[in-house]
Protein backbone atom coordinates (compact mmCIF):
# COMPACT_ATOMS: atom_id res chain seq x y z
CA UNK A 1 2.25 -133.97 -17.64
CA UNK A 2 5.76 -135.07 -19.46
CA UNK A 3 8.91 -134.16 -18.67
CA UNK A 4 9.38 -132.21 -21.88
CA UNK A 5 5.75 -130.28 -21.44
CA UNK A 6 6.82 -128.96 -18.08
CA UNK A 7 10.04 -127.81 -19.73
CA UNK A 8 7.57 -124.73 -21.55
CA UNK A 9 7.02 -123.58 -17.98
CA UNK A 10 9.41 -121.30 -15.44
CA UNK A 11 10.59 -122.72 -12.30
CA UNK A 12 8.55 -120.39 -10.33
CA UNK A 13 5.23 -121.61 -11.93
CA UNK A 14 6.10 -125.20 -11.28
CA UNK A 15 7.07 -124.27 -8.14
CA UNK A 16 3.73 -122.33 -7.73
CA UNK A 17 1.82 -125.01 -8.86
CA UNK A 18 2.98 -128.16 -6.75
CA UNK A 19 2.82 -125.96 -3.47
CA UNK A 20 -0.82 -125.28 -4.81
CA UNK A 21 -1.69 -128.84 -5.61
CA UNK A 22 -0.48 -129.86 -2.14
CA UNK A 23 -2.93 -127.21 -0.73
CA UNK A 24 -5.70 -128.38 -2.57
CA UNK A 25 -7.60 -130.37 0.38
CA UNK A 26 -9.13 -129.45 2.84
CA UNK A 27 -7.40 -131.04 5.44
CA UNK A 28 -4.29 -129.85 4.13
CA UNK A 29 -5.38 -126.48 4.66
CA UNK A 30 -6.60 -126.99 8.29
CA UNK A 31 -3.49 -128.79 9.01
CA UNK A 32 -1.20 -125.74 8.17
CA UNK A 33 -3.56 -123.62 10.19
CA UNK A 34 -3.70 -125.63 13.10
CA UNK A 35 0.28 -125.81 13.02
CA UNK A 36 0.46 -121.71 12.35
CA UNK A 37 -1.79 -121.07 15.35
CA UNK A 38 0.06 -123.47 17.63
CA UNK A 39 3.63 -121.77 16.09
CA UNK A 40 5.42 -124.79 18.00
CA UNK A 41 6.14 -128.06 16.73
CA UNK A 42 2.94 -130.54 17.31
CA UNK A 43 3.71 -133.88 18.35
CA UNK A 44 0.31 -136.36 17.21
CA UNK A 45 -1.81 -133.83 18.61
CA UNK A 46 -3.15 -133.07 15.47
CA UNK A 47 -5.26 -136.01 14.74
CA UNK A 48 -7.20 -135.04 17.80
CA UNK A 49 -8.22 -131.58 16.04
CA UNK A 50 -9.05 -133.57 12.65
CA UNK A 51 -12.41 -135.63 12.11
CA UNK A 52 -10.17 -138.15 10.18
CA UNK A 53 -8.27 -141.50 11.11
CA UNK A 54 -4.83 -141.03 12.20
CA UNK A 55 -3.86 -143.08 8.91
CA UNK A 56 -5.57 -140.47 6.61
CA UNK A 57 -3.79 -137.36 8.72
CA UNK A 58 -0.54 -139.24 8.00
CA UNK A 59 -0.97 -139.02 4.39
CA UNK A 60 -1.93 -135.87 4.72
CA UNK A 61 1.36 -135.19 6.25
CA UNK A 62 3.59 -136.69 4.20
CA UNK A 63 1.68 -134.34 1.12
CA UNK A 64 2.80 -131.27 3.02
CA UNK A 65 5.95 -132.39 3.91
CA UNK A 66 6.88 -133.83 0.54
CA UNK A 67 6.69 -129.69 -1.03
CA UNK A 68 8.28 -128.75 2.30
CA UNK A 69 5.33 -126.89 3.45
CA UNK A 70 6.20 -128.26 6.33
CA UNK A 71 9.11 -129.97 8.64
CA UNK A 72 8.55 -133.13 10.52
CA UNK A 73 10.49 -135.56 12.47
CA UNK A 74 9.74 -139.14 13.38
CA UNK A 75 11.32 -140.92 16.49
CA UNK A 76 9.52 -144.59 16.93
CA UNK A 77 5.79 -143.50 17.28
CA UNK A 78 6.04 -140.28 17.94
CA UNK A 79 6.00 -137.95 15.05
CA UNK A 80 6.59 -134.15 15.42
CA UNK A 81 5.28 -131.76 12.53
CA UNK A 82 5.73 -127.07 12.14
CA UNK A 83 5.29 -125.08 9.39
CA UNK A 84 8.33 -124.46 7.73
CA UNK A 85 8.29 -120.81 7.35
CA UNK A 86 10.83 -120.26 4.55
CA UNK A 87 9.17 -122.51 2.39
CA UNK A 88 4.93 -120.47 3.05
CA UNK A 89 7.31 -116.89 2.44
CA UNK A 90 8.50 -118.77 -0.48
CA UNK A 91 5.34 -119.31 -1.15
CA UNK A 92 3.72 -116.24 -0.61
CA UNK A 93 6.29 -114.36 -2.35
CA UNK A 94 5.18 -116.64 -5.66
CA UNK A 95 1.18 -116.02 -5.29
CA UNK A 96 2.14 -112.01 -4.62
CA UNK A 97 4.44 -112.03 -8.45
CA UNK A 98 1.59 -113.81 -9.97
CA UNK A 99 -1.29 -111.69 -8.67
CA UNK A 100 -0.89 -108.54 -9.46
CA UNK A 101 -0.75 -109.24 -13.36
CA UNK A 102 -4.46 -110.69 -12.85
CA UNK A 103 -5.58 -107.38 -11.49
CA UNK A 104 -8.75 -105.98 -13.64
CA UNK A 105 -7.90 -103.20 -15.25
CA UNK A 106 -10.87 -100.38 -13.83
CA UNK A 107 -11.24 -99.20 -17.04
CA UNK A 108 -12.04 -102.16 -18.63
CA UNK A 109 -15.99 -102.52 -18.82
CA UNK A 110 -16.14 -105.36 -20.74
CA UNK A 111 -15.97 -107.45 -18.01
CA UNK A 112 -19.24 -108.84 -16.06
């Protein structure tokens, strides 16, 4: 999309929408849970909980750090990778102003 298409949209939804593209595979998703469960910084364990190449976790990676989903560090071969916590509030705090607009309204029948 153009620079001057995006300008139609708020901050917050293209905000909104790059954290969501960044969560939109799979491993992405089991990544972040992985690191939330562990709450510590994970140092290349987590190609060991993956069924993927170490290359393909690296991308991975460097998607979710890229929208700051999370922080990571990289000394020689050793990388270290957590959740960065402001940015997921950030995040939730977006999906929680944009849900409750898309709430049904109960007395609306017309709906399947």
């Amino acid at each position: 999309m153009g620079s001057s298409k995006l300008e139609a949209f708020t901050a917050e939804e293209i905000n909104l929408a790059e954290l969501a593209k960044a969560l939109g595979h799979p491993a992405r998703i089991a990544i972040l849970k992985e690191l939330a469960r562990r709450n510590s910084c994970v140092c290349g364990e987590i190609v060991d909980v993956l069924p993927l190449a170490q290359s393909t976790v690296s991308q991975h990676l460097k998607e979710l750090k890229a929208v700051g989903l999370i922080q990571g560090t990289v000394e020689g071969v050793k990388s270290c990778y957590c959740i960065d916590w402001n940015t997921m509030r950030s995040l939730q705090n977006l999906i929680g102003s944009f849900l409750p607009c898309c709430e049904p309204d109960k007395s609306d029948k017309s709906c399947c």
